[in-house]
Protein backbone atom coordinates (compact mmCIF):
# COMPACT_ATOMS: atom_id res chain seq x y z
CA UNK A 1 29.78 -50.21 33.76
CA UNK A 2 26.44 -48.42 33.44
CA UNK A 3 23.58 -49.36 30.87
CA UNK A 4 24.60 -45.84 29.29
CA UNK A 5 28.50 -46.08 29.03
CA UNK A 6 27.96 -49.52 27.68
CA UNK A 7 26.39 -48.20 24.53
CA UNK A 8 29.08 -46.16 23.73
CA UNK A 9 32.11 -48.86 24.49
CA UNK A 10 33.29 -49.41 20.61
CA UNK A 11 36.31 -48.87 20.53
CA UNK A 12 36.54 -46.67 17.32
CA UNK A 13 33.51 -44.42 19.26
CA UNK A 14 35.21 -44.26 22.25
CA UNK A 15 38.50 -43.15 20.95
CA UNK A 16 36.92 -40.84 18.64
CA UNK A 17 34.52 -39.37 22.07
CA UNK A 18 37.53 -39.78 24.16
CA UNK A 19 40.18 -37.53 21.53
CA UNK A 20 37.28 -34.91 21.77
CA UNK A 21 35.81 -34.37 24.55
CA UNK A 22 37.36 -36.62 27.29
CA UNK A 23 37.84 -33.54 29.96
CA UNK A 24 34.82 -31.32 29.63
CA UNK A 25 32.56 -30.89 32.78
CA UNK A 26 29.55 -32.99 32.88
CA UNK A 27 26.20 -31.42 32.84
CA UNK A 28 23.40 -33.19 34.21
CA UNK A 29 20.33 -33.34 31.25
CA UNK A 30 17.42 -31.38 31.84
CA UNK A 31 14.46 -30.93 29.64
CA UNK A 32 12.04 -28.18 28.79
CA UNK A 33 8.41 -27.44 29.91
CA UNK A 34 5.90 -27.90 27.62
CA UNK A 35 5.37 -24.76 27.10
CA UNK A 36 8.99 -24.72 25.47
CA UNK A 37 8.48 -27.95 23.76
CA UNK A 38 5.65 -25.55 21.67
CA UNK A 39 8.03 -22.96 21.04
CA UNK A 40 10.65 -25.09 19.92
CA UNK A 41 9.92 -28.30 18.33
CA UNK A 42 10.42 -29.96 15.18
CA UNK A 43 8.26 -29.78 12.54
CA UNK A 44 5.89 -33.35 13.06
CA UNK A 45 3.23 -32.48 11.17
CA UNK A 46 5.09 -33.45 8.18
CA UNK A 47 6.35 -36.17 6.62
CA UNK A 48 10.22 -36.51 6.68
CA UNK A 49 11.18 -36.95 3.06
CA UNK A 50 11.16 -40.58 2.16
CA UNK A 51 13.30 -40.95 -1.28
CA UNK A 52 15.75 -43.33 -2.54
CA UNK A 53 19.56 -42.01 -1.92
CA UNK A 54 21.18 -40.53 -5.20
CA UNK A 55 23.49 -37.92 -5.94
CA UNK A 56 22.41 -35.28 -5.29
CA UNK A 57 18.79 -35.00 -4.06
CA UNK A 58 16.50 -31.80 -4.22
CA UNK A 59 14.45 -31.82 -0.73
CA UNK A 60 11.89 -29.23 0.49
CA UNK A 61 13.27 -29.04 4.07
CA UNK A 62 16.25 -30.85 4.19
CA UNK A 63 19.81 -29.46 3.26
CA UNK A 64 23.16 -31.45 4.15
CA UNK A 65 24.35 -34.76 3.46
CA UNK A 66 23.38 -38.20 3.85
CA UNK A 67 25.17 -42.25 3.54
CA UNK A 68 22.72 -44.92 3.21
CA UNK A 69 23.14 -48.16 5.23
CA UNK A 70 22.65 -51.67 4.18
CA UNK A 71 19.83 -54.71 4.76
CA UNK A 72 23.02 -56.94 6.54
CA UNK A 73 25.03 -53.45 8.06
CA UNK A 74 22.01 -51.20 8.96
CA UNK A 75 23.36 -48.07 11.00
CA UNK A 76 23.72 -47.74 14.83
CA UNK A 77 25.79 -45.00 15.26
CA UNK A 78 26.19 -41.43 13.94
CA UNK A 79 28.79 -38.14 14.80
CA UNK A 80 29.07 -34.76 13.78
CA UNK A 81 29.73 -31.13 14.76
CA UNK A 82 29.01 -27.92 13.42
CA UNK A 83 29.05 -23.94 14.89
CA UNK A 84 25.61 -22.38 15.88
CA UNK A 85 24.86 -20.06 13.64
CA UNK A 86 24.36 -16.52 13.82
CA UNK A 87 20.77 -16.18 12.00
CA UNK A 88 19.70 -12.98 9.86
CA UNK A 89 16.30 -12.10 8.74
CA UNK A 90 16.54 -12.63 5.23
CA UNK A 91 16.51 -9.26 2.89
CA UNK A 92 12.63 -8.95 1.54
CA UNK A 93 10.68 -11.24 3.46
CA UNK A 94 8.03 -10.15 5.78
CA UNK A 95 7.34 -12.06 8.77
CA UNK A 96 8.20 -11.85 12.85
CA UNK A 97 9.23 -15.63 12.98
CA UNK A 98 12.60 -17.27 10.96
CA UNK A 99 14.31 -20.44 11.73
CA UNK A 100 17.34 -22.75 11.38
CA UNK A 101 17.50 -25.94 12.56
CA UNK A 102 21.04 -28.01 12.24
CA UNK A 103 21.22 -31.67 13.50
CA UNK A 104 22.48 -35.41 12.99
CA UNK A 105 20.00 -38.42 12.54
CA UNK A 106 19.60 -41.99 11.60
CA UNK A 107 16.75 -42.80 8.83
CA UNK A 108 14.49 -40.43 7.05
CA UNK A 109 15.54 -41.70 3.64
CA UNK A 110 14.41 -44.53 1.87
CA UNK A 111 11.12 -44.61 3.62
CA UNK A 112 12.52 -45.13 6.89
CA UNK A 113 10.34 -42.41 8.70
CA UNK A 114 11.17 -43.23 12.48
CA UNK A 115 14.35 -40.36 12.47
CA UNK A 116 16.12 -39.88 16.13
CA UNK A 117 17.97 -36.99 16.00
CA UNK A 118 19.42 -34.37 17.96
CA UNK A 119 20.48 -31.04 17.49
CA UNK A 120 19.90 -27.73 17.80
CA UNK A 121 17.42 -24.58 16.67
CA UNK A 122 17.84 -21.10 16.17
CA UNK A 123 15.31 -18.37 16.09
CA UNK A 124 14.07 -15.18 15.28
CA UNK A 125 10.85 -14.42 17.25
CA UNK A 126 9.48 -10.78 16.86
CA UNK A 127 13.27 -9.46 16.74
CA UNK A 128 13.54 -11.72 19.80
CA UNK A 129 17.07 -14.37 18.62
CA UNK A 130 17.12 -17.60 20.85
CA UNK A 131 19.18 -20.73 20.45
CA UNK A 132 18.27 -24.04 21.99
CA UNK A 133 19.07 -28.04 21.93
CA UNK A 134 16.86 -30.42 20.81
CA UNK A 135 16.06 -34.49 20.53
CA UNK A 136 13.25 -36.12 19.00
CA UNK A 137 12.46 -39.46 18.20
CA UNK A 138 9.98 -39.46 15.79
CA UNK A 139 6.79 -39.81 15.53
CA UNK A 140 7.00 -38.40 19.11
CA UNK A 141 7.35 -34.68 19.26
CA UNK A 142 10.87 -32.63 19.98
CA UNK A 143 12.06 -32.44 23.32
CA UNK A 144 13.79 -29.23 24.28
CA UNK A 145 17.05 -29.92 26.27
CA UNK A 146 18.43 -27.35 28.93
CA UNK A 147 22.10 -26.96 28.01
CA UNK A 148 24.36 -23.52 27.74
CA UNK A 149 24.23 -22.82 23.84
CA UNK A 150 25.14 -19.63 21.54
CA UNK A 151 25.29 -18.01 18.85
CA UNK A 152 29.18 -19.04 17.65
CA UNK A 153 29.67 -22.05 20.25
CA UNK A 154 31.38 -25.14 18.80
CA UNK A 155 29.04 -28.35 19.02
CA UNK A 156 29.59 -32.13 18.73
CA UNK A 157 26.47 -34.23 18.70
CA UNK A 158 26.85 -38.22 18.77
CA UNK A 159 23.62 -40.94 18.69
CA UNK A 160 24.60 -44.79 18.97
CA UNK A 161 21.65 -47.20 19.74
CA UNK A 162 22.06 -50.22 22.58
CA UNK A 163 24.06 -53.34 21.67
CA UNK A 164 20.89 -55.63 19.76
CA UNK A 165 18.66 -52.73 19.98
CA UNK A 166 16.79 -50.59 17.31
CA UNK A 167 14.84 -48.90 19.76
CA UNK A 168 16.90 -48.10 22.58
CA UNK A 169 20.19 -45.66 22.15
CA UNK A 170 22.35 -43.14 24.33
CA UNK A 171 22.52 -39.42 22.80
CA UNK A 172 25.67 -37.40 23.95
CA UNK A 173 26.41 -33.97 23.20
CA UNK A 174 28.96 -31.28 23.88
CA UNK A 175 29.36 -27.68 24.14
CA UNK A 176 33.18 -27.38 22.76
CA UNK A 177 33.32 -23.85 22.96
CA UNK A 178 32.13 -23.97 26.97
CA UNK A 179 34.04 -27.32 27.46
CA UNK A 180 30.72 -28.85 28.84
CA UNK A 181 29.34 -32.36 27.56
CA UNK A 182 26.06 -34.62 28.74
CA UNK A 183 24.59 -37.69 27.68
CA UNK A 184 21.28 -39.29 28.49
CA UNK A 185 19.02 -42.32 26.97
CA UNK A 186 16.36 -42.72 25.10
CA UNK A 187 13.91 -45.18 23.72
CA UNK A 188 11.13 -45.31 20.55
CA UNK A 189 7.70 -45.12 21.43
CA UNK A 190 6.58 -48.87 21.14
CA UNK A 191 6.55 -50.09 17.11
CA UNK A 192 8.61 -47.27 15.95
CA UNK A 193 11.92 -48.30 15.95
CA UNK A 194 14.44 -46.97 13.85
CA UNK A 195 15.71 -49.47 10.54
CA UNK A 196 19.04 -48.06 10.18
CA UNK A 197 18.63 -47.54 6.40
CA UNK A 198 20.88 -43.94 6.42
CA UNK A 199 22.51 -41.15 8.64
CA UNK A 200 21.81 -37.90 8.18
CA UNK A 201 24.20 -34.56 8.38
CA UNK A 202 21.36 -31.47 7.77
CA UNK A 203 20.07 -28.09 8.38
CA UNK A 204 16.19 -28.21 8.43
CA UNK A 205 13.69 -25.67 7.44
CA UNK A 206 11.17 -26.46 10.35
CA UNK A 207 7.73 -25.01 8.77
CA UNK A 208 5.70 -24.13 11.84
CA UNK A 209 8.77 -21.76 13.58
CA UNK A 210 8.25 -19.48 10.39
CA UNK A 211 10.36 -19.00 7.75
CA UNK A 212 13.83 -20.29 6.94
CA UNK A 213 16.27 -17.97 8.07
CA UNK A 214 19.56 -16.85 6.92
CA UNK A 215 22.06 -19.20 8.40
CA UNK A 216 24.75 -18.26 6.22
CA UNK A 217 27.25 -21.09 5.68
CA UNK A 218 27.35 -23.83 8.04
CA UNK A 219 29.67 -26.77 7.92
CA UNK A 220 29.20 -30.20 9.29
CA UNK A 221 32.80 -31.22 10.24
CA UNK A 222 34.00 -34.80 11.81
CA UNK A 223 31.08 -36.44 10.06
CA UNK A 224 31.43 -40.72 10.99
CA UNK A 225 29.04 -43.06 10.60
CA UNK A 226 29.14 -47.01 12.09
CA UNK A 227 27.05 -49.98 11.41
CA UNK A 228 26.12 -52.98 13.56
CA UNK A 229 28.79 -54.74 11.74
CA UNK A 230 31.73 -53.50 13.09
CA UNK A 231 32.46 -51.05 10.14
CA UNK A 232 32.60 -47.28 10.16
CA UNK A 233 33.02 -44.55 7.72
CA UNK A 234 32.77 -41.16 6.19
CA UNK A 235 31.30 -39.58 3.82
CA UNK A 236 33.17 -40.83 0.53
CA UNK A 237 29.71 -42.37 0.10
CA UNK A 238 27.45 -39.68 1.28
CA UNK A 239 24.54 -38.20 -1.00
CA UNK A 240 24.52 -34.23 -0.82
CA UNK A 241 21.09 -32.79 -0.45
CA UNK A 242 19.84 -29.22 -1.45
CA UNK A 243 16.49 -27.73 -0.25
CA UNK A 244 14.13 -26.55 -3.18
CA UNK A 245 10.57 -25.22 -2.92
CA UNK A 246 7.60 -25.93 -4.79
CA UNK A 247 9.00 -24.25 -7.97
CA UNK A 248 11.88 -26.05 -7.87
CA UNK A 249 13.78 -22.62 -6.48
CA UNK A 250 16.61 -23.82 -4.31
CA UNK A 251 16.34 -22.25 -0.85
CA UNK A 252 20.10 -23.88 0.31
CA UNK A 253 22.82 -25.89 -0.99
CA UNK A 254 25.37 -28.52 0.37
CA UNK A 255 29.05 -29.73 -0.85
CA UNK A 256 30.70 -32.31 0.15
CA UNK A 257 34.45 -30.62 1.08
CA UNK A 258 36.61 -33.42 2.30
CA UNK A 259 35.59 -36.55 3.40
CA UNK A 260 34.68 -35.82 6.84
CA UNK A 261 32.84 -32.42 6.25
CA UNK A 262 29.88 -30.86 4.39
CA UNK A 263 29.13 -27.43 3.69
CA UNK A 264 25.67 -26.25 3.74
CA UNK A 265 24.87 -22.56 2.42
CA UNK A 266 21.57 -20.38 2.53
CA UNK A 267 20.61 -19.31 -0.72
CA UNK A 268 16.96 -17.77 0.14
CA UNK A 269 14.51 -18.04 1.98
CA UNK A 270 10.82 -19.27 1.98
């Protein structure tokens, strides 16, 4: 068995990855230039929000849903799945650049600022749309991944550290819609591993790709979460978060729908 398909050998992840996505065609992982990796990156130069969970929470770039882990059952592994959306310029703003940027994590809250995530952006460049996958471990900067993506296609998104690890983990992804999945690993930059403190279901406003754009309604469905203990779950105990601005306007809002989904809806932009 491979260091990679190792990681993912629980059996409650591998029925759940198996049920899904067991025949797709594998895709090899690429990853963009640096030039790309400009263009579409998330947003380091600010601090993830560091708050303590409760329901809900108002966050300035955060929108989605999140269930907090424990000091003996910290988090290791983390699904969801969502549809790409189609992105609008919102009605009265000005600007060439707009963004959307949906994706699943573990930490951000509770001062646990070392987020790996992976997911996906969409923007609006000079009337130019583009859609593109993403990972990022922070602090390290986003890494563009080279994977068929659309406007409309149906994507699953799973991140489960090594067995005894906090800074080691295998991401796997898949392209429903275009039956296509891939998988890679990845490791923290030395000292930054993550704590496992909460899991994160979100659409991000990503400052430096211009404004938040009009992503419409977006649902995070088959939302599961597992700790090192064995345990998995839902979101039964999941805090919904809403973005807000400086003035306290709220630029999108989530709901918790069923226990394995969250709703996320643009309100306006910033």
């Amino acid at each position: 068995m491979s260091a990679l398909a190792n990681i993912f050998k629980i059996p409650e992840l591998r029925r759940r990855l198996n049920s899904q996505h067991g025949h797709y065609r594998f895709i090899a992982p690429t990853f963009g230039t640096e030039e790309s990796r400009n263009a579409v990156r998330a947003d380091v130069n600010l601090s993830p929000p560091a708050v303590e969970a409760a329901a809900p929470v108002g966050l300035p770039t955060w929108a989605g849903a999140a269930v907090p882990g424990s000091p003996n059952a910290p988090i290791c592994w983390i699904q969801g799945s969502w549809t790409v959306p189609s992105i609008q310029v919102p009605p009265g703003i000005p600007g060439e650049y707009f963004a959307a940027c949906p994706w699943v994590g573990i930490d951000g809250l509770n001062n646990a600022t070392n987020i790996l995530q992976v997911g996906c952006a969409a923007q609006i460049a000079a009337g130019i749309v583009g859609y593109s996958f993403w990972w990022q471990w922070r602090p390290g900067d986003s890494q563009p991944i080279n994977f068929p993506i659309a406007a409309g296609d149906a994507i699953s998104a799973t991140i489960k550290l090594a067995p005894g690890s906090n800074s080691s983990a295998g991401i796997l992804f898949t392209n429903d819609s275009k039956r296509a999945r891939s998988n890679f690993g990845v490791t923290a930059a030395p000292g930054f591993p993550v704590a496992g403190v909460s899991a994160e279901w979100v659409v991000e406003f990503v400052s430096n790709l211009g404004h938040l754009a009009d992503f419409g309604l977006l649902n995070f469905t088959n939302c599961a979460v597992g700790a090192v203990s064995g345990a998995s779950t839902d979101l039964r105990s999941a805090t919904p978060l809403f973005m807000q601005d400086a003035n306290r306007n709220i630029l999108a809002a989530s709901q918790i729908t069923n226990p394995a989904s969250v709703a996320v809806r643009f309100v306006r932009s910033a």
